[in-house]
Protein backbone atom coordinates (compact mmCIF):
# COMPACT_ATOMS: atom_id res chain seq x y z
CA UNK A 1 0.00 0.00 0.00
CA UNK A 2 1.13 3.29 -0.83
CA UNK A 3 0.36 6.18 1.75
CA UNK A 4 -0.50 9.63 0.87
CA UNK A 5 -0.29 12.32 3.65
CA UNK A 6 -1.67 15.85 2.50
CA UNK A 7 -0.83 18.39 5.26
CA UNK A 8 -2.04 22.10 5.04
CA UNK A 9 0.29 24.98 6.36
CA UNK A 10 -2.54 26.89 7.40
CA UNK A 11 -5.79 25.05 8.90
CA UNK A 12 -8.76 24.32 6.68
CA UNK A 13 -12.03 23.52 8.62
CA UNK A 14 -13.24 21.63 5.24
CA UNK A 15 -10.98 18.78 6.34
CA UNK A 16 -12.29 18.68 10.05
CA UNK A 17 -15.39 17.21 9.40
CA UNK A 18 -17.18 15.68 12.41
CA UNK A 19 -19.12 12.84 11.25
CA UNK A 20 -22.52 12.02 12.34
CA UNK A 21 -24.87 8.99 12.43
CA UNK A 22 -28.12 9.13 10.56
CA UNK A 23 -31.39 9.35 11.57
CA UNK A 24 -33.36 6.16 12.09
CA UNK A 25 -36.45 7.86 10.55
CA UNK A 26 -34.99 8.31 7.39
CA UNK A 27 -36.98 6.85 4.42
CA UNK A 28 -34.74 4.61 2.39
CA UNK A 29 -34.60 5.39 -1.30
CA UNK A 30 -35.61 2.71 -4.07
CA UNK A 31 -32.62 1.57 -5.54
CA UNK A 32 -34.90 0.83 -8.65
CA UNK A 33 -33.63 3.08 -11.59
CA UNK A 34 -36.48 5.36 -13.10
CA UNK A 35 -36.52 4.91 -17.00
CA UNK A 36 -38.38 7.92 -18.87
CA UNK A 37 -37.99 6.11 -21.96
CA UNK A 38 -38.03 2.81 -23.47
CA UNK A 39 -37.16 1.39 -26.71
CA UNK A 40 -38.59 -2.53 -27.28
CA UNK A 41 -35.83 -4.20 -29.21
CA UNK A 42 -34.97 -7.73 -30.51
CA UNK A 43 -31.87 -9.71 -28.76
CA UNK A 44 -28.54 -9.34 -31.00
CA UNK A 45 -28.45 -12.80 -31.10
CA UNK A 46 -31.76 -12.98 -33.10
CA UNK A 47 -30.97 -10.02 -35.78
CA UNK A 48 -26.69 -11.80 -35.71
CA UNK A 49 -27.18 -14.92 -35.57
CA UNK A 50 -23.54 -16.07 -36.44
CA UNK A 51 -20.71 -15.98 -34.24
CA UNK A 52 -16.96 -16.04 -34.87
CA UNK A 53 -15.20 -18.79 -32.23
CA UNK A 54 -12.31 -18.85 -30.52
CA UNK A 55 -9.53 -20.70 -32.34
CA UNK A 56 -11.14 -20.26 -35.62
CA UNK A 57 -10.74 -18.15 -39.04
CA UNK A 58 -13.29 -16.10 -40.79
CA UNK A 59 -12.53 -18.28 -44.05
CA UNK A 60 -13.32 -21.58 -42.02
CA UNK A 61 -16.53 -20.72 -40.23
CA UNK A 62 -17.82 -19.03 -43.91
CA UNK A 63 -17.07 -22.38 -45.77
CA UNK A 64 -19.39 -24.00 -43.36
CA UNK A 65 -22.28 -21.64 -44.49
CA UNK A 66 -21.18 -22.53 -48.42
CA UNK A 67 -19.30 -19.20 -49.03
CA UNK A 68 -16.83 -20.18 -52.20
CA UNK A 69 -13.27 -19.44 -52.20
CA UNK A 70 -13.28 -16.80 -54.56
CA UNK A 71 -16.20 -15.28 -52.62
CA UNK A 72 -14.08 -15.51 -49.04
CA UNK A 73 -11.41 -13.75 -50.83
CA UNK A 74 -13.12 -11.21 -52.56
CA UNK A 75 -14.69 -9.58 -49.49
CA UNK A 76 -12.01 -9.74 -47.81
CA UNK A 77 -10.28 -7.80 -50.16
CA UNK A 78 -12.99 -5.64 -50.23
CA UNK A 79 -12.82 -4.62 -46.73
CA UNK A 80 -9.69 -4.36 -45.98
CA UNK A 81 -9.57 -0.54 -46.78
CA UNK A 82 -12.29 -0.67 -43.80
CA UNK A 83 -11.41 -3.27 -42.03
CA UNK A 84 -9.24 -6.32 -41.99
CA UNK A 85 -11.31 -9.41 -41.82
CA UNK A 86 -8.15 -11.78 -41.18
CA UNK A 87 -8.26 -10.23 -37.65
CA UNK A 88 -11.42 -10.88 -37.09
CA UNK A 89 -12.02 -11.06 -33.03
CA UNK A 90 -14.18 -14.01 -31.56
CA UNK A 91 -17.01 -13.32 -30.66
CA UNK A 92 -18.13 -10.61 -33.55
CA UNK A 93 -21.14 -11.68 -34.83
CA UNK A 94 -22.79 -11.58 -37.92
CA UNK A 95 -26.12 -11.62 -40.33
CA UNK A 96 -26.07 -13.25 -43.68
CA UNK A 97 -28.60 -12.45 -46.52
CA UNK A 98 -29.34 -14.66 -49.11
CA UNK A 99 -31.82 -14.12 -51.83
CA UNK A 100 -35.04 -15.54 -52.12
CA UNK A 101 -34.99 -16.11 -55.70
CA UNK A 102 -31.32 -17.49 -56.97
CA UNK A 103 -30.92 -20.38 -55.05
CA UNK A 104 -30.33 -18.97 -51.72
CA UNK A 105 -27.17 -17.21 -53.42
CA UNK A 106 -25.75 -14.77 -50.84
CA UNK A 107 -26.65 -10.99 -51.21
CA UNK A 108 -24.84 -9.18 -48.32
CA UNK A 109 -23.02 -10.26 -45.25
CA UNK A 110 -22.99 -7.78 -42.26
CA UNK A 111 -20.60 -7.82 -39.67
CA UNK A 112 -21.22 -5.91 -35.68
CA UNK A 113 -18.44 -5.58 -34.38
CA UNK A 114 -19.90 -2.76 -31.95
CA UNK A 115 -23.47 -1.47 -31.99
CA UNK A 116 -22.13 1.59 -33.63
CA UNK A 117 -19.54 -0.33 -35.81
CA UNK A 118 -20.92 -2.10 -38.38
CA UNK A 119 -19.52 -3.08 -42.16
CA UNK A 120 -22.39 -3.98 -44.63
CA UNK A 121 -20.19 -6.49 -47.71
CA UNK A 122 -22.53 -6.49 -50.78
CA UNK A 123 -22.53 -8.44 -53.96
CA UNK A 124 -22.33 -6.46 -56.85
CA UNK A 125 -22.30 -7.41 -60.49
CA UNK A 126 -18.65 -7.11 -60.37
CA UNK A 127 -17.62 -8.78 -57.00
CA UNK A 128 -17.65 -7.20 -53.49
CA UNK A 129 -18.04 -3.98 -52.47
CA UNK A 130 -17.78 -2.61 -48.69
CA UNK A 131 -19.09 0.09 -46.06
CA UNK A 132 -19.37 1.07 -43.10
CA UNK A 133 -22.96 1.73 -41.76
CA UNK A 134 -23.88 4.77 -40.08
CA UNK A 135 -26.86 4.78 -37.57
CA UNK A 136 -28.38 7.06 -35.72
CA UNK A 137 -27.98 7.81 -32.09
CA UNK A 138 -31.22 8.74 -29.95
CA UNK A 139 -30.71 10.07 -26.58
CA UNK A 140 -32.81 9.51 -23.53
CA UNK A 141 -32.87 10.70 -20.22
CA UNK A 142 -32.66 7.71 -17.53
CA UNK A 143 -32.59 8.70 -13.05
CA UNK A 144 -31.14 6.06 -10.92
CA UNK A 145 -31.60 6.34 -7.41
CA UNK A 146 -29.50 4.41 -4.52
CA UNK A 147 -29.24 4.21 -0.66
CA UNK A 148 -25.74 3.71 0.84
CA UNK A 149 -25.42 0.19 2.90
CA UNK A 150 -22.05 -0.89 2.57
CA UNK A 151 -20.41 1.67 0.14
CA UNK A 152 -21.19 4.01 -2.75
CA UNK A 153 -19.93 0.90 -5.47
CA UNK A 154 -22.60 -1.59 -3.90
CA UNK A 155 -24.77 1.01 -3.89
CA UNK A 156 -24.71 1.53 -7.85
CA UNK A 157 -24.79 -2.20 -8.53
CA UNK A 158 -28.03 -2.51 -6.19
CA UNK A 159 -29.21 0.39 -8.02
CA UNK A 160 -28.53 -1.85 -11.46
CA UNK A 161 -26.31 1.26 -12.86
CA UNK A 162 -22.86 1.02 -14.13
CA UNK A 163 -20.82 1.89 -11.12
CA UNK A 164 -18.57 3.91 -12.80
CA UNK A 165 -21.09 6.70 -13.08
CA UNK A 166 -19.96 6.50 -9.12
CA UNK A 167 -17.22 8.11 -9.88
CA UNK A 168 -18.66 11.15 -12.16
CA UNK A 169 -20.90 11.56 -9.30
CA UNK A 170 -18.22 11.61 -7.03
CA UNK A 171 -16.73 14.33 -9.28
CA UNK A 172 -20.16 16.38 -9.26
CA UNK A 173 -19.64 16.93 -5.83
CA UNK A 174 -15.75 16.58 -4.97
CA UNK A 175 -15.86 20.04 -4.23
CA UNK A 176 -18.55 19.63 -1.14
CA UNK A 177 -18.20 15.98 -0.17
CA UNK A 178 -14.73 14.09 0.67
CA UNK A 179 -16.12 10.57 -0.13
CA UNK A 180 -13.27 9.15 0.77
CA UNK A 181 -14.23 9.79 4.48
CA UNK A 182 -17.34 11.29 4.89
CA UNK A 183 -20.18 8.85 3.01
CA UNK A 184 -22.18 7.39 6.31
CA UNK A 185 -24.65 4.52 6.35
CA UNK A 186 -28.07 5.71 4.69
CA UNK A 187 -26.36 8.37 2.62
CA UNK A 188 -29.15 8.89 -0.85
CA UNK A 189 -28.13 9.68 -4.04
CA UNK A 190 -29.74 9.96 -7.10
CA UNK A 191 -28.88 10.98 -11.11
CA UNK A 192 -30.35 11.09 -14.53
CA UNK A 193 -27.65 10.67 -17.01
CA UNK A 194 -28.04 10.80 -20.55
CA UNK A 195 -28.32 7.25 -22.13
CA UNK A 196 -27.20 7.05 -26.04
CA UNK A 197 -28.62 4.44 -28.11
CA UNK A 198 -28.78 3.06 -31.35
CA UNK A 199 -32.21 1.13 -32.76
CA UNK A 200 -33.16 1.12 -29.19
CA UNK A 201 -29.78 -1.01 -27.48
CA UNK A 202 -27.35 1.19 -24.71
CA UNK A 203 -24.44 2.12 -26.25
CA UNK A 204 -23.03 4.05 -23.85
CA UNK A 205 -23.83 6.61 -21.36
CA UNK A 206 -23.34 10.49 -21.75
CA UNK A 207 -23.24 13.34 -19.27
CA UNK A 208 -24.99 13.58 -15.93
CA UNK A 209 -27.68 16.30 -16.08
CA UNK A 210 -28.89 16.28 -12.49
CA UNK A 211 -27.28 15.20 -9.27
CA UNK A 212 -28.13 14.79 -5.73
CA UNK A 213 -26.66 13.46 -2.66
CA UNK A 214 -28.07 13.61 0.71
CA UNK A 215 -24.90 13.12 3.22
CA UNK A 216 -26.50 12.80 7.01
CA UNK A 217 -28.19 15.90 6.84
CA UNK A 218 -26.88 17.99 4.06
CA UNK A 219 -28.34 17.96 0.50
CA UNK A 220 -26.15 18.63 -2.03
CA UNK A 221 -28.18 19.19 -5.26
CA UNK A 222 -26.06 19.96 -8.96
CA UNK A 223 -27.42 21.16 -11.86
CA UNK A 224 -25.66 20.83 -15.28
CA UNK A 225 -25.22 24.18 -17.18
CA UNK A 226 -25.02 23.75 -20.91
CA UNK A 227 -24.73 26.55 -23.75
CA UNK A 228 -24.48 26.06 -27.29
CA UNK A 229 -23.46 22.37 -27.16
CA UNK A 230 -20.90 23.10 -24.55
CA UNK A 231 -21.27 21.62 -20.43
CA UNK A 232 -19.90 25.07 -18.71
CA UNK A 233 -20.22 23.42 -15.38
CA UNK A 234 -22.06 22.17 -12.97
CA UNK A 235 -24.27 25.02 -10.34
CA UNK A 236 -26.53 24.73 -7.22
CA UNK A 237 -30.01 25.73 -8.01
CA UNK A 238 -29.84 29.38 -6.48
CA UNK A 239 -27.48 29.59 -9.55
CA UNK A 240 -24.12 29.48 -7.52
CA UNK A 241 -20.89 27.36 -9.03
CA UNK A 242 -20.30 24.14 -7.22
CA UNK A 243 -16.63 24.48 -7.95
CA UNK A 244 -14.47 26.09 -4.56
CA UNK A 245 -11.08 27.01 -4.05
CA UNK A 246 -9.94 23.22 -2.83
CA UNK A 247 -11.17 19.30 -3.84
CA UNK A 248 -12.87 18.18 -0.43
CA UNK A 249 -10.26 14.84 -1.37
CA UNK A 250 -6.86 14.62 -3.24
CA UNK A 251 -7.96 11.50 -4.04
CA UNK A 252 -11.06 8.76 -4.83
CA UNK A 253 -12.37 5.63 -3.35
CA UNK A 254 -9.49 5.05 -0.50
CA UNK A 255 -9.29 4.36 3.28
CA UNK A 256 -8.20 6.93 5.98
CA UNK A 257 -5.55 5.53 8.05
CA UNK A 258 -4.40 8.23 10.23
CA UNK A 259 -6.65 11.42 10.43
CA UNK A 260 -6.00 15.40 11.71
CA UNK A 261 -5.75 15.30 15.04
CA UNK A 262 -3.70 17.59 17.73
CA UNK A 263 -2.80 14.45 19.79
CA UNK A 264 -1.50 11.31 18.02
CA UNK A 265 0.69 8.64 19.21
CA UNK A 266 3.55 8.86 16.80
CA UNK A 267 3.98 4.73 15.56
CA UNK A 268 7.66 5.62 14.87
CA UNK A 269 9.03 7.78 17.48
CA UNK A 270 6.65 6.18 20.22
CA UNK A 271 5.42 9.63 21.56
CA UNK A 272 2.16 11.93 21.36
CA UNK A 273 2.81 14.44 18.71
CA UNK A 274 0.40 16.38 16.97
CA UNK A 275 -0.71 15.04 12.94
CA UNK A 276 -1.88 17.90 11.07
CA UNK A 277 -2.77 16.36 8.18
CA UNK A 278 -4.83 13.19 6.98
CA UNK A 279 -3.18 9.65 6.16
CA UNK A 280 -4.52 8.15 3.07
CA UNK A 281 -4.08 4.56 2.30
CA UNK A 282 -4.35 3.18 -0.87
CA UNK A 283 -3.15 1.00 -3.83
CA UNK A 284 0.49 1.89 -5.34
CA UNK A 285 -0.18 3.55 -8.31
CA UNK A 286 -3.16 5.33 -7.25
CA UNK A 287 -3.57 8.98 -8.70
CA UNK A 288 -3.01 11.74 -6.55
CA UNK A 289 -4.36 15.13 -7.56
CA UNK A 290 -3.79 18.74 -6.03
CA UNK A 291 -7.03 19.86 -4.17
CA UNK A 292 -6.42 23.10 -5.53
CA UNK A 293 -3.84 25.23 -8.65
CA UNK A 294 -0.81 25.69 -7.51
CA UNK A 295 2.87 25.97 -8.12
CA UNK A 296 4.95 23.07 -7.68
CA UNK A 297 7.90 24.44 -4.82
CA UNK A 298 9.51 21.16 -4.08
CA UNK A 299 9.13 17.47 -5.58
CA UNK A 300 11.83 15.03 -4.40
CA UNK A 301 12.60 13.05 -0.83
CA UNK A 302 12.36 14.54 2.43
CA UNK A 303 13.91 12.15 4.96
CA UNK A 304 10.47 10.82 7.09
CA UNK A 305 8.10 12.24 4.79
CA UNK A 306 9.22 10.05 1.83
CA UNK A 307 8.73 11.12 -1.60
CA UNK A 308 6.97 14.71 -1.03
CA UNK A 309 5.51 17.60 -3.11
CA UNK A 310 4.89 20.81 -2.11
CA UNK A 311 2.70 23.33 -3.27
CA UNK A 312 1.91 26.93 -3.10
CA UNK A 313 -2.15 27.69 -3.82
CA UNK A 314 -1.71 31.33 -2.51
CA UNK A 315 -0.29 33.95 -0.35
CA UNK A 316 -2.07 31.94 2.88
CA UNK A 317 -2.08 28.24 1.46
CA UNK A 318 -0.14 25.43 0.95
CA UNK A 319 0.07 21.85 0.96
CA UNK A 320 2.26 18.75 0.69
CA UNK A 321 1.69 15.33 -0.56
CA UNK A 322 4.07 12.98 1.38
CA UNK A 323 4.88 9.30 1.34
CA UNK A 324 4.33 8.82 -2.39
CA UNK A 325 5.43 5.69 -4.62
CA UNK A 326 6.78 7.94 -7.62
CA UNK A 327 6.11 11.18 -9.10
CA UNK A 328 4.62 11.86 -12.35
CA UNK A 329 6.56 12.57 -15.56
CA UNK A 330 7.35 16.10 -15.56
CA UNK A 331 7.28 16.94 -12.32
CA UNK A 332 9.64 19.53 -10.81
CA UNK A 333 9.52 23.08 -9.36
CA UNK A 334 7.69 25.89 -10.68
């Protein structure tokens, strides 16, 4: 485990939070996501239902569906500006037209290798010809609500949303909320997201619109600005930027293992000294980001402090990032 200290030469009362239990009367949120909009649409399997195997060649599995030689080769050739068929991944599946009037002769062969990447080969009266087909993307606007049990993560599975949109949230708010310490049992959150899909199946998910998180008490609520096809931030709903001077957490998803306080028994030097700053634990390799701009003053090793960096936010702040693994390319003072 690598350990990140981030001490503040002047105090900050944002990272002296005094946690608090919830209340027992709190109504739990559903964790059932709230879909504005459906789209009905048939299983992949049904509308591809070929599949490339493991261990096997696109030439092989076509001569088992009575493709030719000539006919293997041709399309291939006829993609390969597009897309080289000899690579073809396992798993890609694909549809196969044949007509209904010359002996079951094949038209077209079309090939998904995402929902938005698809190659359409069709037989012309001079062999093969190739492209790529473009369809449309339809947004709708999907909520997801969740209650906090165990952790945010379980949270977003119970929820049945992609718990990476965890960490967007997390990023909504890292300016008001230090998740690293500060989610509690019966925390609430809730989203809506933008959902992009194509002919009605997910593709992928787009910005958050709308956020709130209830943390003990406090509601947090976050409003996505947007102007002229541009996000220009997220704001509170009196109209006030969510973004502040410092990140509430340098940063996500960790463990506290030693926090601010003005009387700590010292694990080295076996004597009550005072720890002003907060011990994070977590993976090697973990990102660590300023909670603030800066100016790099120091980066290098400082005898108990380890690998340290030092920066200057302003004429009153500053803080250092001690006991790291490495430093980042490019990282030196000023």
């Amino acid at each position: 485990m690598a350990l990140l200290t981030l001490a503040l030469a002047a105090p900050l009362s944002f990272y002296l939070v005094q946690q608090h239990l919830m209340k027992d009367d709190r109504t739990p949120a559903s964790s059932e996501p709230e879909i504005v909009a459906e789209i009905p649409q048939p299983p992949v399997e049904e509308r591809y239902p070929f599949v490339m195997p493991a261990k096997s060649t696109l030439s092989a599995e076509l001569s088992k569906l009575q493709f030719s030689s000539q006919d293997i080769h041709d399309l291939v050739q006829a993609a390969k500006p597009l897309k080289d068929l000899g690579r073809i991944a396992p798993g890609t599946r694909f549809q196969i037209h044949r007509s209904p009037h010359d002996e079951g002769a094949v038209e077209s062969i079309r090939f998904r290798f995402s929902p938005v990447d698809i190659l359409l080969l069709s037989r012309t009266a001079t062999g093969w010809s190739a492209e790529k087909v473009i369809k449309p993307i339809t947004t709708q606007i999907i909520t997801y609500r969740g209650n906090v049990q165990n952790s945010l993560w379980e949270s977003a599975v119970e929820a049945k949303m992609n718990p990476g949109l965890i960490a967007d949230l997390t990023e909504v708010f890292a300016w008001q909320v230090d998740f690293a310490r500060q989610v509690q049992v019966n925390d609430r959150w809730r989203i809506s997201v933008e959902q992009e899909l194509v002919n009605g199946e997910p593709v992928g998910l787009g910005t958050i619109l709308s956020a709130e998180y209830v943390n003990v008490d406090q509601v947090y609520t976050a409003i996505l600005f947007r102007k002229d096809g541009k996000n220009l931030g997220y704001f509170a709903p009196d109209g006030s930027s969510l973004k502040r001077m410092f990140l509430k957490s340098p940063i996500q998803y960790s463990r506290i293992s030693s926090r601010f306080q003005r009387n700590r028994f010292h694990p080295v030097l076996k004597t009550a000294r005072p720890h002003l700053g907060v011990d994070y634990a977590a993976p090697i390799g973990t990102p660590i980001r300023a909670v603030g701009d800066g100016v790099i003053e120091f980066a290098g090793w400082s005898g108990g402090g380890g690998n340290v960096i030092k920066l200057r936010h302003n004429s009153t702040y500053d803080t250092a990032y001690k006991h790291l693994s490495c430093f980042a390319p490019g990282i030196k003072r000023g």
